[in-house]
N, C-alpha and C. Protein backbone atom coordinates (compact mmCIF):
# COMPACT_ATOMS: atom_id res chain seq x y z
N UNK A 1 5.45 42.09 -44.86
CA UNK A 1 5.81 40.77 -44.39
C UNK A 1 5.19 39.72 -45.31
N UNK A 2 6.13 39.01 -45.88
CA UNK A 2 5.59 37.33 -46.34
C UNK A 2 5.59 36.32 -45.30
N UNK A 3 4.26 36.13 -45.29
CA UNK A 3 4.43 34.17 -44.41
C UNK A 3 4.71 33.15 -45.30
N UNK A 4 6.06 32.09 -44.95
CA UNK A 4 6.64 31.01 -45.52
C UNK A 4 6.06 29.96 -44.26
N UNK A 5 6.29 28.57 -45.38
CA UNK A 5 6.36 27.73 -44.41
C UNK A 5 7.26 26.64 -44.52
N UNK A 6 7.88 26.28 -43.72
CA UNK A 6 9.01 25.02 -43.76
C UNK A 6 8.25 23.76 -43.46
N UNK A 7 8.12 22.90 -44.64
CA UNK A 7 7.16 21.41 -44.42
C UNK A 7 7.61 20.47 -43.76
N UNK A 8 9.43 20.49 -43.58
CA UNK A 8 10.15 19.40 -43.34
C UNK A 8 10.02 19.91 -41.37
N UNK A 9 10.26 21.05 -41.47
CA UNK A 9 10.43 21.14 -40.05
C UNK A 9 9.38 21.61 -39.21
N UNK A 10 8.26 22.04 -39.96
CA UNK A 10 7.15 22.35 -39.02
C UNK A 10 6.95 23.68 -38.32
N UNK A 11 7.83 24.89 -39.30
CA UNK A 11 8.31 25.93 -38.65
C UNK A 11 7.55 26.91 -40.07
N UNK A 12 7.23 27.65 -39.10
CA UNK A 12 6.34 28.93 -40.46
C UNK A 12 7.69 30.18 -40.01
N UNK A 13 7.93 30.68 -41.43
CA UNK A 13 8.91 31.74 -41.83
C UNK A 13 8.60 32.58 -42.16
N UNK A 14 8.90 33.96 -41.92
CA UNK A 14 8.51 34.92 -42.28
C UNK A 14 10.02 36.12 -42.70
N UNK A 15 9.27 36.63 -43.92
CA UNK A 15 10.13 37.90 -44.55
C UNK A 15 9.82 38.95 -43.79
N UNK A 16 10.79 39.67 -43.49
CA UNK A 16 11.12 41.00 -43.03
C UNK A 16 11.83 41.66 -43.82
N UNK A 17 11.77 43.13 -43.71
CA UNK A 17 12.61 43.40 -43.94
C UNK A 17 14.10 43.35 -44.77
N UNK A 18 13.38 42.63 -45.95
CA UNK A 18 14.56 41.73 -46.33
C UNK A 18 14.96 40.57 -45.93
N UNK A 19 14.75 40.31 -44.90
CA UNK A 19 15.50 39.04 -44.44
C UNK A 19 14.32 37.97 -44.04
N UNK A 20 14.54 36.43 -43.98
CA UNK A 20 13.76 35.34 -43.60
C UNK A 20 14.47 35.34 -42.11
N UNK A 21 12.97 35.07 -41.28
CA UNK A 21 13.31 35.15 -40.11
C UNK A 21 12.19 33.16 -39.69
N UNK A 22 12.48 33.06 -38.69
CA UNK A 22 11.13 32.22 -37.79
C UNK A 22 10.61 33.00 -37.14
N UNK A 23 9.19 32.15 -37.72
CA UNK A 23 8.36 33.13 -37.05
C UNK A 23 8.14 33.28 -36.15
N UNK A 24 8.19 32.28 -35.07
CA UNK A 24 8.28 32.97 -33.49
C UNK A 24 9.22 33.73 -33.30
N UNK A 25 10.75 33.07 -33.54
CA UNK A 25 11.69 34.14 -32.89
C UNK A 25 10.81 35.95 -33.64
N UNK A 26 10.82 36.22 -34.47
CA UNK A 26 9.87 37.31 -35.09
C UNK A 26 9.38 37.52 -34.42
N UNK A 27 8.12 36.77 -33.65
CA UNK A 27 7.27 37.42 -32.95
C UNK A 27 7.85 38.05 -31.28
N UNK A 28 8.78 37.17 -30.77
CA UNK A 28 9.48 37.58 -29.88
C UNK A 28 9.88 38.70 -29.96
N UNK A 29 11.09 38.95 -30.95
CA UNK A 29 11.64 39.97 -31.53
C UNK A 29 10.75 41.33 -31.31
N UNK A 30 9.68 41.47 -32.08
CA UNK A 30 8.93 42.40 -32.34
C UNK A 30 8.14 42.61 -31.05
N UNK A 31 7.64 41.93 -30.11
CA UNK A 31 6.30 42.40 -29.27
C UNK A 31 7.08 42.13 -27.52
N UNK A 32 8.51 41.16 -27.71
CA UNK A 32 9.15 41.02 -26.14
C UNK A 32 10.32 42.32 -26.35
N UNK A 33 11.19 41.41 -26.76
CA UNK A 33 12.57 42.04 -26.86
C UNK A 33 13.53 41.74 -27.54
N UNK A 34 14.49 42.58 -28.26
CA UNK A 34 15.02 42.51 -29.18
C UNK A 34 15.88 41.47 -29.35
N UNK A 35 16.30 40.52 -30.25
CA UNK A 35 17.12 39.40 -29.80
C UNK A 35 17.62 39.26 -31.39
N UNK A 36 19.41 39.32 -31.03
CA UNK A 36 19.31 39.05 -33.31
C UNK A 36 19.11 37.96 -34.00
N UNK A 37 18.92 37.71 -35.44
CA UNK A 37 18.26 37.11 -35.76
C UNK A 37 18.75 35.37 -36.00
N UNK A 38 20.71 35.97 -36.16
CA UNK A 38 21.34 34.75 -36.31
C UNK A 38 22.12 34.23 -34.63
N UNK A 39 21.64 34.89 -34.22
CA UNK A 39 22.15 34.12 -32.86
C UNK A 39 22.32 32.21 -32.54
N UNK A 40 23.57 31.60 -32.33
CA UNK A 40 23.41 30.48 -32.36
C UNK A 40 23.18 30.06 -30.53
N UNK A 41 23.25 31.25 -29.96
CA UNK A 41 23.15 30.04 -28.09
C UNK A 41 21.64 30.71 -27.74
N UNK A 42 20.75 31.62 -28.64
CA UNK A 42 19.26 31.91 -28.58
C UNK A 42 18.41 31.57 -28.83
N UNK A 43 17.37 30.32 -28.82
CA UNK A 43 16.11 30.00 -29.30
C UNK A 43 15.20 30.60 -28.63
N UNK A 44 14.08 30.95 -29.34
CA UNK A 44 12.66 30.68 -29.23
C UNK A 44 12.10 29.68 -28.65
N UNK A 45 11.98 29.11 -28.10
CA UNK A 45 11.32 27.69 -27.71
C UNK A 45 9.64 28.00 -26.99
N UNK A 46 8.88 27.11 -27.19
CA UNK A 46 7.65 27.59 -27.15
C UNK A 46 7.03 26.21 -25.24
N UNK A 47 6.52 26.83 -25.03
CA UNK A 47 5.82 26.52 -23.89
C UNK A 47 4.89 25.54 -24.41
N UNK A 48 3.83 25.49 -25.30
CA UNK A 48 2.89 25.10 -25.85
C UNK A 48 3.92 23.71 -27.03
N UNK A 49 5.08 23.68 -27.20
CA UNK A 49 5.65 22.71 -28.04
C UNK A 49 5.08 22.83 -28.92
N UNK A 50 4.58 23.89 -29.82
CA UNK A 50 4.41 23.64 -31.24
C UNK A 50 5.29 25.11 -31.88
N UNK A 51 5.92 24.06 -33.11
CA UNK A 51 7.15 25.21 -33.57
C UNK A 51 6.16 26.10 -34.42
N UNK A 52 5.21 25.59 -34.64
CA UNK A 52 4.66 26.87 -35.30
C UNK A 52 3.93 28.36 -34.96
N UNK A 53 3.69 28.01 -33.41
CA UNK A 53 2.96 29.01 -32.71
C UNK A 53 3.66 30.54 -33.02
N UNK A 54 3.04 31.03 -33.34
CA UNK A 54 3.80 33.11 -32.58
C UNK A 54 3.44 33.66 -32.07
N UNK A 55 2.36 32.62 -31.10
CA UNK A 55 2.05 33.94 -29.68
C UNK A 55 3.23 34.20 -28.72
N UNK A 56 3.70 35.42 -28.77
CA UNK A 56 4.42 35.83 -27.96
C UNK A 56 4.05 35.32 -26.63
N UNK A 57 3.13 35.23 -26.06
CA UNK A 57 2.92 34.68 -24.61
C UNK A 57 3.31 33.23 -24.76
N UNK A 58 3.59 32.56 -25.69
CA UNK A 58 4.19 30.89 -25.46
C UNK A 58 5.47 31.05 -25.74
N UNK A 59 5.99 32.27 -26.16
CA UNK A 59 7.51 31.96 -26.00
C UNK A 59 8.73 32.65 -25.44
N UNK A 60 9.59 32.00 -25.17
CA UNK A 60 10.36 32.44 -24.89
C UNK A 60 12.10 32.21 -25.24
N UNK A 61 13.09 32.75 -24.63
CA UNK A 61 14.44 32.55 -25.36
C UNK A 61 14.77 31.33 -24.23
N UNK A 62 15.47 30.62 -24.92
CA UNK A 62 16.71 29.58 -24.21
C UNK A 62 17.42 28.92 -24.37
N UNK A 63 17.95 27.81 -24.46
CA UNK A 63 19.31 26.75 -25.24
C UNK A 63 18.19 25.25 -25.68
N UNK A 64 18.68 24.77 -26.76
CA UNK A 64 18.33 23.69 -27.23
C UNK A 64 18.86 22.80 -26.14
């Protein structure tokens, strides 16, 4: 895994597998449940309001 970070949006990115993911949805992904990666009606959204968090315990899936 590479950690990226997005400056404009406040969002840390991470390589997988080949692919750039966010890193929460990632952390979701990996430690909740499986969710794909380009999904457009799935966010991550964090409890704590910070897009950078990846504790799985602050997040969860839902609609913008």
């Amino acid at each position: 895994m590479e950690l990226l970070f997005d400056v404009f949006k406040l969002i840390a990115k991470t390589k997988y597998r080949g692919a750039v993911w966010a890193s929460s949805r990632l952390s979701y992904h990996l430690n909740k449940k499986k969710i794909p990666r380009w999904s457009t009606t799935k966010w991550a959204l964090h409890t704590c309001d910070r897009p950078w968090c990846v504790n799985p315990k602050h997040i969860y899936i839902g609609t913008p």
